[in-house]
C-alpha atoms as a PDB file:
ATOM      1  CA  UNK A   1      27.146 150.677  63.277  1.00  0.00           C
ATOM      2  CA  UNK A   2      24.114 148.647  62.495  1.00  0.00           C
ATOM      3  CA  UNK A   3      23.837 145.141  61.385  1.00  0.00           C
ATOM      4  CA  UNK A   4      23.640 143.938  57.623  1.00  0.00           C
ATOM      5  CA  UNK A   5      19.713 143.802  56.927  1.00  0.00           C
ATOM      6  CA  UNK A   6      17.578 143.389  53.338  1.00  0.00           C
ATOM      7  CA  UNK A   7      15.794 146.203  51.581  1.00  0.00           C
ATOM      8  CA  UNK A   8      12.117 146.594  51.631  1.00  0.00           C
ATOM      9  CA  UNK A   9      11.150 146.295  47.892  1.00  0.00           C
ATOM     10  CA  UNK A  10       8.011 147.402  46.674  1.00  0.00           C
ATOM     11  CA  UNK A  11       4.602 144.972  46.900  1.00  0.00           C
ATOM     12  CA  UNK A  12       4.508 143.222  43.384  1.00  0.00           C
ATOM     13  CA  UNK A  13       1.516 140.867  42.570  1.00  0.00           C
ATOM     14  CA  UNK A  14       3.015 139.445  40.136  1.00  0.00           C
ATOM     15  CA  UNK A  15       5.707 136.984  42.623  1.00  0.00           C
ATOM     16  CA  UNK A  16       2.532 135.427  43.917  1.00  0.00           C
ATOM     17  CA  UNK A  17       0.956 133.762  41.152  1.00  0.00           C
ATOM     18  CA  UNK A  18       1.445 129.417  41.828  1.00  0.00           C
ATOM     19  CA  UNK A  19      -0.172 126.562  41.783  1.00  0.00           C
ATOM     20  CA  UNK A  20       0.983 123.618  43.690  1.00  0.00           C
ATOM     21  CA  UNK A  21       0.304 119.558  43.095  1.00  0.00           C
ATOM     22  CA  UNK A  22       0.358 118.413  46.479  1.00  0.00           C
ATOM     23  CA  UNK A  23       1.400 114.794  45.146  1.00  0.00           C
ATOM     24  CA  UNK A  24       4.214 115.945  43.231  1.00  0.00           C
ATOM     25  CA  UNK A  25       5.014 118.475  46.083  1.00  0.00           C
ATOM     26  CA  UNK A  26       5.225 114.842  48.617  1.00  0.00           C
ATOM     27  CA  UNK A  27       7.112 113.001  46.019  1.00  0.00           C
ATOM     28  CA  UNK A  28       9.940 115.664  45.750  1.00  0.00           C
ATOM     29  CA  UNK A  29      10.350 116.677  48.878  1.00  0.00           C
ATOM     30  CA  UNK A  30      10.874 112.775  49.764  1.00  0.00           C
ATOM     31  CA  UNK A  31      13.073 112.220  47.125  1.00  0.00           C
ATOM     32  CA  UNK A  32      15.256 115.457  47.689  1.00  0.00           C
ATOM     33  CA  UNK A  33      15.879 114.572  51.003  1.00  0.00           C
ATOM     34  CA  UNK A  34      16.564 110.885  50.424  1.00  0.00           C
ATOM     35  CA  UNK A  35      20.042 109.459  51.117  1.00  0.00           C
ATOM     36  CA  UNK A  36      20.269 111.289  54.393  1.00  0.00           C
ATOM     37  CA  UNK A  37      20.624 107.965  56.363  1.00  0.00           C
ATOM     38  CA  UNK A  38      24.174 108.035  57.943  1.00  0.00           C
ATOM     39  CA  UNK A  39      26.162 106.672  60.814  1.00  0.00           C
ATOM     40  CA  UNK A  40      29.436 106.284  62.475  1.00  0.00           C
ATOM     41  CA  UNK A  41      31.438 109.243  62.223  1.00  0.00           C
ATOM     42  CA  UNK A  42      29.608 111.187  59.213  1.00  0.00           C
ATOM     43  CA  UNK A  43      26.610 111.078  61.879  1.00  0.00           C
ATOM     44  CA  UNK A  44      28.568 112.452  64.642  1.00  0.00           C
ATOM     45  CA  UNK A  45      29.763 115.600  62.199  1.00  0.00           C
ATOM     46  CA  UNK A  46      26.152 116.043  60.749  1.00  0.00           C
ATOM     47  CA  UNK A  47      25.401 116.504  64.205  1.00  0.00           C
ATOM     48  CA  UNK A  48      27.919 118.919  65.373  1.00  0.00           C
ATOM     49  CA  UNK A  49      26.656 120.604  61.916  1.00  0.00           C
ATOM     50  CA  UNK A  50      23.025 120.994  63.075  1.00  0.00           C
ATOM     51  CA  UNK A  51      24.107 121.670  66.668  1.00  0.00           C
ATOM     52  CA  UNK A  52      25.967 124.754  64.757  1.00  0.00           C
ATOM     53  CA  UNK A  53      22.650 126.000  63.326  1.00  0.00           C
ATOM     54  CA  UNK A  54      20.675 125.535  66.169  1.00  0.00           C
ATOM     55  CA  UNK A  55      18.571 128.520  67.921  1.00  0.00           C
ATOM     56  CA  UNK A  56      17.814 126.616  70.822  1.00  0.00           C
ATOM     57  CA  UNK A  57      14.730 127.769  72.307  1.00  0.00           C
ATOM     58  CA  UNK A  58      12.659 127.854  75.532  1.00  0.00           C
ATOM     59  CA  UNK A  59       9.013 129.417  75.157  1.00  0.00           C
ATOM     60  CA  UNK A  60       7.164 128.273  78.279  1.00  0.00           C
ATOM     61  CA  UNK A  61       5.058 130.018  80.434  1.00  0.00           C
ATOM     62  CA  UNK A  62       6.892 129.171  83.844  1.00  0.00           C
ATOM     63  CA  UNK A  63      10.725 130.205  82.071  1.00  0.00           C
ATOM     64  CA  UNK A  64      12.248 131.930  84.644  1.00  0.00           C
ATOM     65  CA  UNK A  65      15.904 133.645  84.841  1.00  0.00           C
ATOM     66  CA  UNK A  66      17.348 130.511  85.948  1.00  0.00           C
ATOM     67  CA  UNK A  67      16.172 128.603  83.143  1.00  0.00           C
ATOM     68  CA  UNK A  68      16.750 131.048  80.893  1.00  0.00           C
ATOM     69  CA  UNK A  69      21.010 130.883  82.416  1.00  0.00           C
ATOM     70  CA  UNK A  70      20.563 127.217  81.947  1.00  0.00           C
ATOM     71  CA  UNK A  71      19.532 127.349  77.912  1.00  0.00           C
ATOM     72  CA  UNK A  72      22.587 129.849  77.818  1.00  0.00           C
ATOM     73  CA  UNK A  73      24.923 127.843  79.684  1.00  0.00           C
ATOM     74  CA  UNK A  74      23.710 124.656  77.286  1.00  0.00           C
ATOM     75  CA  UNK A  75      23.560 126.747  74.151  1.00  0.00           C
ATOM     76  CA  UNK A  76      27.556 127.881  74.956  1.00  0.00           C
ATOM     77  CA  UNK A  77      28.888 124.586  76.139  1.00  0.00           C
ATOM     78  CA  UNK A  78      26.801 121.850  74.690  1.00  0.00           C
ATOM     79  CA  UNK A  79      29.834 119.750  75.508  1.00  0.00           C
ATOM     80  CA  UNK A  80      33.030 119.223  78.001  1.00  0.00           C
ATOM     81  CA  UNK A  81      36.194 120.782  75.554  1.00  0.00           C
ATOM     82  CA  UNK A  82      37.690 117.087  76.254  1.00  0.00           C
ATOM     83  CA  UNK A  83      35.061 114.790  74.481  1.00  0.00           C
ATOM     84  CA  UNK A  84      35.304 117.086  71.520  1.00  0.00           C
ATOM     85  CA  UNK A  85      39.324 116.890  71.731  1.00  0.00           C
ATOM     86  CA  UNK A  86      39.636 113.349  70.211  1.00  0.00           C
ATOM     87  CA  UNK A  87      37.052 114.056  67.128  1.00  0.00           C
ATOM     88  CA  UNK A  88      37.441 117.729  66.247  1.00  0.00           C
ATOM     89  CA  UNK A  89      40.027 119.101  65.217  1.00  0.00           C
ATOM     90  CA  UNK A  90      41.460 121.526  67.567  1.00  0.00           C
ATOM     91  CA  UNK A  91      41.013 124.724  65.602  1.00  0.00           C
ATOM     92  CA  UNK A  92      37.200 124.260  64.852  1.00  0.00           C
ATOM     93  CA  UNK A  93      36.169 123.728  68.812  1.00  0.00           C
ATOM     94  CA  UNK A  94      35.967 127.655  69.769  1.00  0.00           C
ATOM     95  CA  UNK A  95      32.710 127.509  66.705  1.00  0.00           C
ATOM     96  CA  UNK A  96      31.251 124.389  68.442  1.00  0.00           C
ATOM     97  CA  UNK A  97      28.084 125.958  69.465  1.00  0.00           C
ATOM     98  CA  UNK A  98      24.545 126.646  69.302  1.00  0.00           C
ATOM     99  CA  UNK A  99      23.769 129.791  66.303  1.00  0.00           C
ATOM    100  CA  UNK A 100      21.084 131.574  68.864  1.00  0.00           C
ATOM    101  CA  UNK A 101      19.336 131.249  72.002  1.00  0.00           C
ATOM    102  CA  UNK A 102      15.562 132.479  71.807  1.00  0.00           C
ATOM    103  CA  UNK A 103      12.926 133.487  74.544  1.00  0.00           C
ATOM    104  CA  UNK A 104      10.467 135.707  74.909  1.00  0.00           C
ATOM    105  CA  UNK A 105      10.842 139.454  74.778  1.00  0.00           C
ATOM    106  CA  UNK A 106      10.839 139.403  79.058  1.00  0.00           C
ATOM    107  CA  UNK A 107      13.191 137.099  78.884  1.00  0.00           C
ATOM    108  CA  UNK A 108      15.561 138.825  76.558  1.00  0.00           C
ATOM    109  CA  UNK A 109      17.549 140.649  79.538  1.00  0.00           C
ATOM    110  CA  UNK A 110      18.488 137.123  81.134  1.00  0.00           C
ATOM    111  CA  UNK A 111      19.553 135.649  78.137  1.00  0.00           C
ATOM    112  CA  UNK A 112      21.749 138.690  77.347  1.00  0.00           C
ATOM    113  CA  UNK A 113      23.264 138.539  80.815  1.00  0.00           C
ATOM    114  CA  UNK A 114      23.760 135.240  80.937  1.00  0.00           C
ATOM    115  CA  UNK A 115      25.847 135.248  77.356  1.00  0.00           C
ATOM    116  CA  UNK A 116      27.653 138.287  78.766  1.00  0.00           C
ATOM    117  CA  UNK A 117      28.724 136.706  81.752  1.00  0.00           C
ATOM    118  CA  UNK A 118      30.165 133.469  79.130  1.00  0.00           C
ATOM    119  CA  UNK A 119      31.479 135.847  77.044  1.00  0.00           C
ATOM    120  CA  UNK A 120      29.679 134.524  74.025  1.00  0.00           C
ATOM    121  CA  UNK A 121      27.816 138.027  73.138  1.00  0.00           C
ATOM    122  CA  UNK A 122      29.729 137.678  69.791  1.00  0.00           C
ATOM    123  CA  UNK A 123      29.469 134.381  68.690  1.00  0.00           C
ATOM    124  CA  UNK A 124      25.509 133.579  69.951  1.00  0.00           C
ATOM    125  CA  UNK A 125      22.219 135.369  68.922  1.00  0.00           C
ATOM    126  CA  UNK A 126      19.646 136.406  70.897  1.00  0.00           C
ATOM    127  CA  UNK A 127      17.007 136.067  69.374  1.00  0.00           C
ATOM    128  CA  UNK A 128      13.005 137.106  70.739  1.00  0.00           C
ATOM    129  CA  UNK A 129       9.471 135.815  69.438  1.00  0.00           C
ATOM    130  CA  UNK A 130       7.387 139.188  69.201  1.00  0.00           C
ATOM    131  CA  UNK A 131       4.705 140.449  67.814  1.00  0.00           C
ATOM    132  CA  UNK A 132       2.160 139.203  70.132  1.00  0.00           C
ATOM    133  CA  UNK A 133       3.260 135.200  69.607  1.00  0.00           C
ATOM    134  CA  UNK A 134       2.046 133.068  68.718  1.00  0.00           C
ATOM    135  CA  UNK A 135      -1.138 134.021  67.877  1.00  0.00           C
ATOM    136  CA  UNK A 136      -0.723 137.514  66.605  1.00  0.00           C
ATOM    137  CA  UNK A 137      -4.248 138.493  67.844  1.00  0.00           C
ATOM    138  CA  UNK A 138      -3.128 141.985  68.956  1.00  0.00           C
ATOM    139  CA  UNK A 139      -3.144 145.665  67.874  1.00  0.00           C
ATOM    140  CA  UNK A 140      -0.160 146.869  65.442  1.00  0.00           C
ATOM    141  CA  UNK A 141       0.572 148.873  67.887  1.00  0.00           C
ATOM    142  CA  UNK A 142       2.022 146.926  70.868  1.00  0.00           C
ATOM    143  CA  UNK A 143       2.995 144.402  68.503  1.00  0.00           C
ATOM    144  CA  UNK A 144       5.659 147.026  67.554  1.00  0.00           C
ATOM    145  CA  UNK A 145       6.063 148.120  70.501  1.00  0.00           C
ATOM    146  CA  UNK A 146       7.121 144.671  72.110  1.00  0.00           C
ATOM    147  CA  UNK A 147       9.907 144.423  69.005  1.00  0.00           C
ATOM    148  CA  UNK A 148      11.477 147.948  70.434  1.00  0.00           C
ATOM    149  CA  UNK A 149      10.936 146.495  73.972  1.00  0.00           C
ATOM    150  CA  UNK A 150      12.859 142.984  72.969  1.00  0.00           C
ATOM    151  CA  UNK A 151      15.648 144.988  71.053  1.00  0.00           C
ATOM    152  CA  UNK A 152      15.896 147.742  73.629  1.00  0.00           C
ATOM    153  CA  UNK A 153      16.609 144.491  75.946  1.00  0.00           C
ATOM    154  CA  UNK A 154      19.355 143.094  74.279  1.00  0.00           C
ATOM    155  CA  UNK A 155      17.697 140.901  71.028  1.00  0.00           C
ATOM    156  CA  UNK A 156      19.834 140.613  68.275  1.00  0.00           C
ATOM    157  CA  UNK A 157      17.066 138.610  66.177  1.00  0.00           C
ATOM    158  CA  UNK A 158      12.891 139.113  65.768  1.00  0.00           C
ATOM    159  CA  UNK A 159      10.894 136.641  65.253  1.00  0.00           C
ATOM    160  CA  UNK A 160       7.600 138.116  63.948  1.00  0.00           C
ATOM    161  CA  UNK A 161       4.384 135.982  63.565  1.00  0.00           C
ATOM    162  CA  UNK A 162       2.555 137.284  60.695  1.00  0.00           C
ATOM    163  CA  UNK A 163      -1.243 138.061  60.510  1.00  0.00           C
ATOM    164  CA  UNK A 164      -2.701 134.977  59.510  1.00  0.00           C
ATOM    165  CA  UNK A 165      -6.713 136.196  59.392  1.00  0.00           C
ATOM    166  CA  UNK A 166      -5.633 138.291  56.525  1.00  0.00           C
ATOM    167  CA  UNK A 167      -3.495 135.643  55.160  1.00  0.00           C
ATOM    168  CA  UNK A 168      -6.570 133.953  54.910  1.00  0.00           C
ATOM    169  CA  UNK A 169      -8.795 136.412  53.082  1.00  0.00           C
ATOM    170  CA  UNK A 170      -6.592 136.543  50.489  1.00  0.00           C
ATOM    171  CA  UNK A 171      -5.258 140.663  51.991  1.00  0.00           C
ATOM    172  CA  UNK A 172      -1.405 139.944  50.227  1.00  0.00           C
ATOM    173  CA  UNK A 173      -1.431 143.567  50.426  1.00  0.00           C
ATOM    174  CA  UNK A 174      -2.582 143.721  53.886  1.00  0.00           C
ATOM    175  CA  UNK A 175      -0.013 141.194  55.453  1.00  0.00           C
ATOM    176  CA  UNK A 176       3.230 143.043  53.676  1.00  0.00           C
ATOM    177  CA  UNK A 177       2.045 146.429  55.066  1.00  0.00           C
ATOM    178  CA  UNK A 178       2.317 144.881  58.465  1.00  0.00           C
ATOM    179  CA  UNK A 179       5.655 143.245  57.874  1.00  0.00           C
ATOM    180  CA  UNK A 180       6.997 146.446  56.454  1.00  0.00           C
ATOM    181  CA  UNK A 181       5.978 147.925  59.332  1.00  0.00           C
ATOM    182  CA  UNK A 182       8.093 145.440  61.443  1.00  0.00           C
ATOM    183  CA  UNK A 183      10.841 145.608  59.012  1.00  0.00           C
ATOM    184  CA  UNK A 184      11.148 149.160  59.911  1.00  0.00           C
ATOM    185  CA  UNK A 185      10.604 148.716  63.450  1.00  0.00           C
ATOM    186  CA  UNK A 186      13.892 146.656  63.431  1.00  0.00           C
ATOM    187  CA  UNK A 187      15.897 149.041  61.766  1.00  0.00           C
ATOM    188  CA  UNK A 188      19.431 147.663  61.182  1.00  0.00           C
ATOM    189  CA  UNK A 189      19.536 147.214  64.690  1.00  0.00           C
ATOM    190  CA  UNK A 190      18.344 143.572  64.473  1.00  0.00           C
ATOM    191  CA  UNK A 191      17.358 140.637  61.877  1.00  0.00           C
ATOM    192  CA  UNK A 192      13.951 139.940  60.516  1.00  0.00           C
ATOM    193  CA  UNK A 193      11.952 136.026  60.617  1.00  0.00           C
ATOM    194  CA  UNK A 194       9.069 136.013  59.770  1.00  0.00           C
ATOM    195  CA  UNK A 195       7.487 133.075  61.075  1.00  0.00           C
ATOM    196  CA  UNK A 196       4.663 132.092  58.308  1.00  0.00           C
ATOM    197  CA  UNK A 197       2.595 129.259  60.776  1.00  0.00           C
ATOM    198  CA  UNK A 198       2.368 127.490  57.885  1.00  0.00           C
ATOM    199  CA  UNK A 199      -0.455 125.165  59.924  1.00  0.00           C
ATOM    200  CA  UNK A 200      -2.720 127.942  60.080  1.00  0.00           C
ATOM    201  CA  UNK A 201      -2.924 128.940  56.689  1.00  0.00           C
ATOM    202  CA  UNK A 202      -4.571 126.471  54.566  1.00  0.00           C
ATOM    203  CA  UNK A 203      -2.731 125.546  51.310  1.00  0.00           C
ATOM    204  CA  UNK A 204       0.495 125.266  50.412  1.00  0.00           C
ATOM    205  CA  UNK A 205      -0.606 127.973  47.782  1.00  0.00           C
ATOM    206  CA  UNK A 206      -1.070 130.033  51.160  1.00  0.00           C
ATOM    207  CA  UNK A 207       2.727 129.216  52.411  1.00  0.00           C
ATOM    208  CA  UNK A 208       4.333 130.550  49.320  1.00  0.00           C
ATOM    209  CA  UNK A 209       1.952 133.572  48.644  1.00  0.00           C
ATOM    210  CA  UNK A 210       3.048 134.532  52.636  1.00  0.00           C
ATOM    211  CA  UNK A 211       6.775 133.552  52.188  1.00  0.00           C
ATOM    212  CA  UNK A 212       6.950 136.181  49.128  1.00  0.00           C
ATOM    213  CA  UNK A 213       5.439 138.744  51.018  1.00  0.00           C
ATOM    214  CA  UNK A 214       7.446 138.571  53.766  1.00  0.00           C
ATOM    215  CA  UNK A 215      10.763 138.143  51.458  1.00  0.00           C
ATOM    216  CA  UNK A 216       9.572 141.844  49.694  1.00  0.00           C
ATOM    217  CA  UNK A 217       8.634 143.277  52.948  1.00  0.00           C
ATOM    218  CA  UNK A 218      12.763 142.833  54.048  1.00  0.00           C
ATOM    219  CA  UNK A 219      12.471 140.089  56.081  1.00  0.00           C
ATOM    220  CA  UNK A 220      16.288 138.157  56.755  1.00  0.00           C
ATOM    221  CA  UNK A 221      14.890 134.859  57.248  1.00  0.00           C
ATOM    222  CA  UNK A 222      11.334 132.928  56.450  1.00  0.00           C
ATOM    223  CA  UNK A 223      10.716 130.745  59.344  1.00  0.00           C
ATOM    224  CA  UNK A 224       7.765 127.690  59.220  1.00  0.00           C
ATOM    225  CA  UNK A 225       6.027 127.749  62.501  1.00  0.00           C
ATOM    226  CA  UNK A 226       5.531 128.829  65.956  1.00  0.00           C
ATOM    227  CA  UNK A 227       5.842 125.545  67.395  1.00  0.00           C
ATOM    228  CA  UNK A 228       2.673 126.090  69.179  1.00  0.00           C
ATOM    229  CA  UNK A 229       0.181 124.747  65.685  1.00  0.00           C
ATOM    230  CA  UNK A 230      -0.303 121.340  65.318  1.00  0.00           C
ATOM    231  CA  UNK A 231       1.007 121.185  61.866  1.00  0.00           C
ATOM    232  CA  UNK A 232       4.961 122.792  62.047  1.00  0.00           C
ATOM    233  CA  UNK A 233       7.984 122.004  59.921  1.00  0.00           C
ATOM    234  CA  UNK A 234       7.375 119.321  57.323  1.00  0.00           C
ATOM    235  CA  UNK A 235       9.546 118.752  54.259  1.00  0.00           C
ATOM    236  CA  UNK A 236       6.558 119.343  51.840  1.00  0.00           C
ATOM    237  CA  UNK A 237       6.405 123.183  53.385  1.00  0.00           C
ATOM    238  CA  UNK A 238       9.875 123.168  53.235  1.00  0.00           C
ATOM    239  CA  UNK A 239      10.124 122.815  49.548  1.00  0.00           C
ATOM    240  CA  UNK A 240       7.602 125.415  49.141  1.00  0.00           C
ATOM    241  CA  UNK A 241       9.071 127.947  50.993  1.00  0.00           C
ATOM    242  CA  UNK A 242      12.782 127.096  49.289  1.00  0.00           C
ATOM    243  CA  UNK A 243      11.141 127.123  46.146  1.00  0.00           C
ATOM    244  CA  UNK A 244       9.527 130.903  46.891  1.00  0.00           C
ATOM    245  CA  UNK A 245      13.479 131.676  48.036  1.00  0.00           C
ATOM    246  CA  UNK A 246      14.770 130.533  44.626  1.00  0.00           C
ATOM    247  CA  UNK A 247      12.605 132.405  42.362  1.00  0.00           C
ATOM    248  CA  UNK A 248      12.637 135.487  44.680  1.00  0.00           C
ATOM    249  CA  UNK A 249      16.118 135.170  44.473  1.00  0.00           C
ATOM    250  CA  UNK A 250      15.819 135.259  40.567  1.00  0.00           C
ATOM    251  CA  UNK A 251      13.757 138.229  40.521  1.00  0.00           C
ATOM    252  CA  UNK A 252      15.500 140.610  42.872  1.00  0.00           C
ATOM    253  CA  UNK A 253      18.655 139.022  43.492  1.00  0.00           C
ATOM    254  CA  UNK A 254      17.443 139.741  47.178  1.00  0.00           C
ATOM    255  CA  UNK A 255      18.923 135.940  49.402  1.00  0.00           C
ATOM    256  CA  UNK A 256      16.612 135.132  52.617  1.00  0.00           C
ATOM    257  CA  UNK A 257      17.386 132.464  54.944  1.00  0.00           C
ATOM    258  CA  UNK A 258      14.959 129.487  55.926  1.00  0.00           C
ATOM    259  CA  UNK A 259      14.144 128.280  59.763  1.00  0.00           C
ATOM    260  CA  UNK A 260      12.657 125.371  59.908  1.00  0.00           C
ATOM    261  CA  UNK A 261      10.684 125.228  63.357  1.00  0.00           C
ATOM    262  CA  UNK A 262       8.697 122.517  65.397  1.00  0.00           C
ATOM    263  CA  UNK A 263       8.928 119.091  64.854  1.00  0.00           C
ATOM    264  CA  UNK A 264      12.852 118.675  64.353  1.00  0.00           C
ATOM    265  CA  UNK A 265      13.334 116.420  67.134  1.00  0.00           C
ATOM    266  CA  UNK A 266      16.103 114.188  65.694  1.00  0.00           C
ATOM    267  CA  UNK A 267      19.419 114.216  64.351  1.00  0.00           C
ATOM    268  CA  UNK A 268      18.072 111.908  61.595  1.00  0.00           C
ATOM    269  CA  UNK A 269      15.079 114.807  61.246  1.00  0.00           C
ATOM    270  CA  UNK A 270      17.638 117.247  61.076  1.00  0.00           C
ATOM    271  CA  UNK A 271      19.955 115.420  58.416  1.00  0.00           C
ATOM    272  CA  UNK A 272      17.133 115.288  56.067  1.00  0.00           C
ATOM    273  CA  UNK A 273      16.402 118.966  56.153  1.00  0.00           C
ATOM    274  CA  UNK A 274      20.383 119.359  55.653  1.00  0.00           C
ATOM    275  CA  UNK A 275      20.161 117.181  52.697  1.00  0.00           C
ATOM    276  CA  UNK A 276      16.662 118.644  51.027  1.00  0.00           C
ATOM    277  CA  UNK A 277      19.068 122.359  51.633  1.00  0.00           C
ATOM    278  CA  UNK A 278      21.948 120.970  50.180  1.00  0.00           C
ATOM    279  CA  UNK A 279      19.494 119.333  46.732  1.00  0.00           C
ATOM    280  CA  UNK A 280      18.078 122.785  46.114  1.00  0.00           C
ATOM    281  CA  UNK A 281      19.941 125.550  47.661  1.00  0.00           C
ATOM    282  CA  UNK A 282      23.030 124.463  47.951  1.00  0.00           C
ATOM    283  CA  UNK A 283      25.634 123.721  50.428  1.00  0.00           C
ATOM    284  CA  UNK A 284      26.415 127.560  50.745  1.00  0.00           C
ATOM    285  CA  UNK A 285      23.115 127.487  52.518  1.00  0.00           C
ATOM    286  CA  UNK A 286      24.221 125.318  55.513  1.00  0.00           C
ATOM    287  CA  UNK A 287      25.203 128.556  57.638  1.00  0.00           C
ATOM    288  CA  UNK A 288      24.249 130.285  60.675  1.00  0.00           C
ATOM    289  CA  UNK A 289      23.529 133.377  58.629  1.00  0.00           C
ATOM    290  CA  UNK A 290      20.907 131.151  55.912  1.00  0.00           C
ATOM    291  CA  UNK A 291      19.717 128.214  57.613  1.00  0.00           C
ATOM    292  CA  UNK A 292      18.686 127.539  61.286  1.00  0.00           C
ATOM    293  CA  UNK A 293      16.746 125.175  63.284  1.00  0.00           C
ATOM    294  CA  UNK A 294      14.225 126.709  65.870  1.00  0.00           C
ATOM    295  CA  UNK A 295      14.500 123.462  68.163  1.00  0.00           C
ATOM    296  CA  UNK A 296      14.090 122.913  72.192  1.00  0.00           C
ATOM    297  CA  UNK A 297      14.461 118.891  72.300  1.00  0.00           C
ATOM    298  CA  UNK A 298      16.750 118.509  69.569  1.00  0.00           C
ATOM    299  CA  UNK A 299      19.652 119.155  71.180  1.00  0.00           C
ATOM    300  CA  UNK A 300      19.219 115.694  73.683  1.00  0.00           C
ATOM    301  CA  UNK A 301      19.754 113.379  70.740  1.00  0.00           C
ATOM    302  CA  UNK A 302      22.529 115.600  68.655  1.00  0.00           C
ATOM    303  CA  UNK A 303      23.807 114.741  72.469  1.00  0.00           C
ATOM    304  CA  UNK A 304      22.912 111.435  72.530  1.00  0.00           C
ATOM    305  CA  UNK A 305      24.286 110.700  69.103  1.00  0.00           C
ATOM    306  CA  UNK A 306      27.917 112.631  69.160  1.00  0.00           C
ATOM    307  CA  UNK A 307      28.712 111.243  72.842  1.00  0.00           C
ATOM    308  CA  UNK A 308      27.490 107.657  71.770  1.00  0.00           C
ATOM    309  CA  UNK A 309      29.822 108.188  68.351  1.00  0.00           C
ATOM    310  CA  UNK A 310      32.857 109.549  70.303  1.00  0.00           C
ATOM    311  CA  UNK A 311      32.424 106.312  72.368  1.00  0.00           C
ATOM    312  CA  UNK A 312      32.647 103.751  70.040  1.00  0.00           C
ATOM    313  CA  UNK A 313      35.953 104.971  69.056  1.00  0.00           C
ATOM    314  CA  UNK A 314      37.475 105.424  72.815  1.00  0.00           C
END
């Protein structure tokens, strides 16, 4: 029994005709995700929601098994079951947890016998970067292979990197072919992100053009950047790619997820992302299986912040 994935639909022109003030794009963004200032206790559970939609990552040349059991270990038990006791309530501390853990396809095997050891197969992802990350700059070929070889190791979740030089050139065309390809490559056997690296592509034009291609190729999710660019998840690209998800929604009735990636280092960063998703999507957004945050460092301050919260009230 496979997993529930979207449909390829056919390549359509039409979705990627926009024009962008980049002004009025700023000025939005910033006002959408105003009033996202909190503290006290409505900090601590804003928290404990972005800890909740957290793929907590670890893409560094030296990972090794034992780091890889570590993220796992961290990612399952962020916290000891009696801090949580005196400011959760009991029946929501089983779900306090990170959504996904993701690695590299070689590391894929660790992570899955790490969870499996915790028991927490069911309740985490595992998700893998493929597709020759982060650049990209290999054949089709063992870019699709190395999505069979992450699944095949235990990946529940791909994230793809797209091919930015024909992003670039203006191939539309050329970059949904490929996607389709690793649409297919997934099968039902594991969700679709298609990570846009919005840094490399040169307009915010660019990032919407790429986000509807993706969305018609199939992909699950439309994730901002590889972490690895030196531009990576701003609010601006946010509201470009959320605004590419609404009006793709319109036309095909088709819903994709958004991962914001790189450069969510804070709880405050993270609370106005929450509040931008809440402004324009909606809070039926704020899920696992629609919103995530691709994140390495920002689970030491949703730390920080819930253990100095849970203090103030001992």
């Amino acid at each position: 029994m496979g997993i529930k994935v979207n449909n390829i639909l056919p390549f359509d022109a039409s979705l990627l005709k926009v024009n962008f003030s980049l002004p009025e794009l700023n000025k939005n963004a910033l006002s959408l995700s105003e009033n996202s200032t909190v503290t006290g206790d409505y900090e601590v559970a804003w928290a404990l929601k972005a800890l909740m939609l957290t793929d907590l990552t670890t893409l560094a040349g030296d990972d090794t098994a034992s780091n890889v059991r570590r993220l796992c270990v961290r990612a399952s038990l962020p916290f000891e079951p009696q801090l949580l006791e005196k400011a959760v309530e009991e029946s929501l501390l089983p779900d306090i947890h990170c959504a996904a853990v993701c690695v590299y396809p070689a590391r894929v095997a660790d992570a899955y016998k790490a969870l499996k050891q915790l028991d927490k197969l069911n309740e985490i992802a595992i998700a893998a970067v493929a597709t020759g990350f982060p650049t990209g700059q290999y054949s089709l070929k063992s870019r699709l292979e190395e999505i069979n070889y992450a699944i095949e190791s235990g990946a529940t979740e791909i994230d793809i990197v797209i091919n930015r030089p024909l992003a670039l050139v203006g191939d539309w065309e050329g970059v949904y072919n490929e996607v389709v390809q690793m649409r297919k490559a997934c099968g039902n056997r594991a969700h679709l992100k298609t990570i846009l690296a919005i840094g490399e592509l040169g307009s915010m034009e660019n990032v919407y053009k790429a986000s509807m291609v993706c969305m018609l190729a199939g992909a699950d999710f439309i994730k901002t950047s590889t972490g690895k660019e030196a531009v990576n998840a701003t609010l601006t690209v946010g509201l470009v790619m959320i605004y590419a998800i609404q009006e793709f929604k319109r036309r095909t009735q088709q819903i994709v997820g958004l991962k914001p990636a790189g450069g969510v280092r804070t709880v405050q960063d993270a609370i106005a992302w929450m509040t931008l998703i809440q402004n324009t999507l909606g809070m039926n957004w704020l899920q696992p299986e629609l919103f995530r945050f691709g994140a390495s460092g920002l689970l030491d301050d949703i730390e920080r912040v819930v253990r100095e919260g849970i203090a103030q009230h001992a």
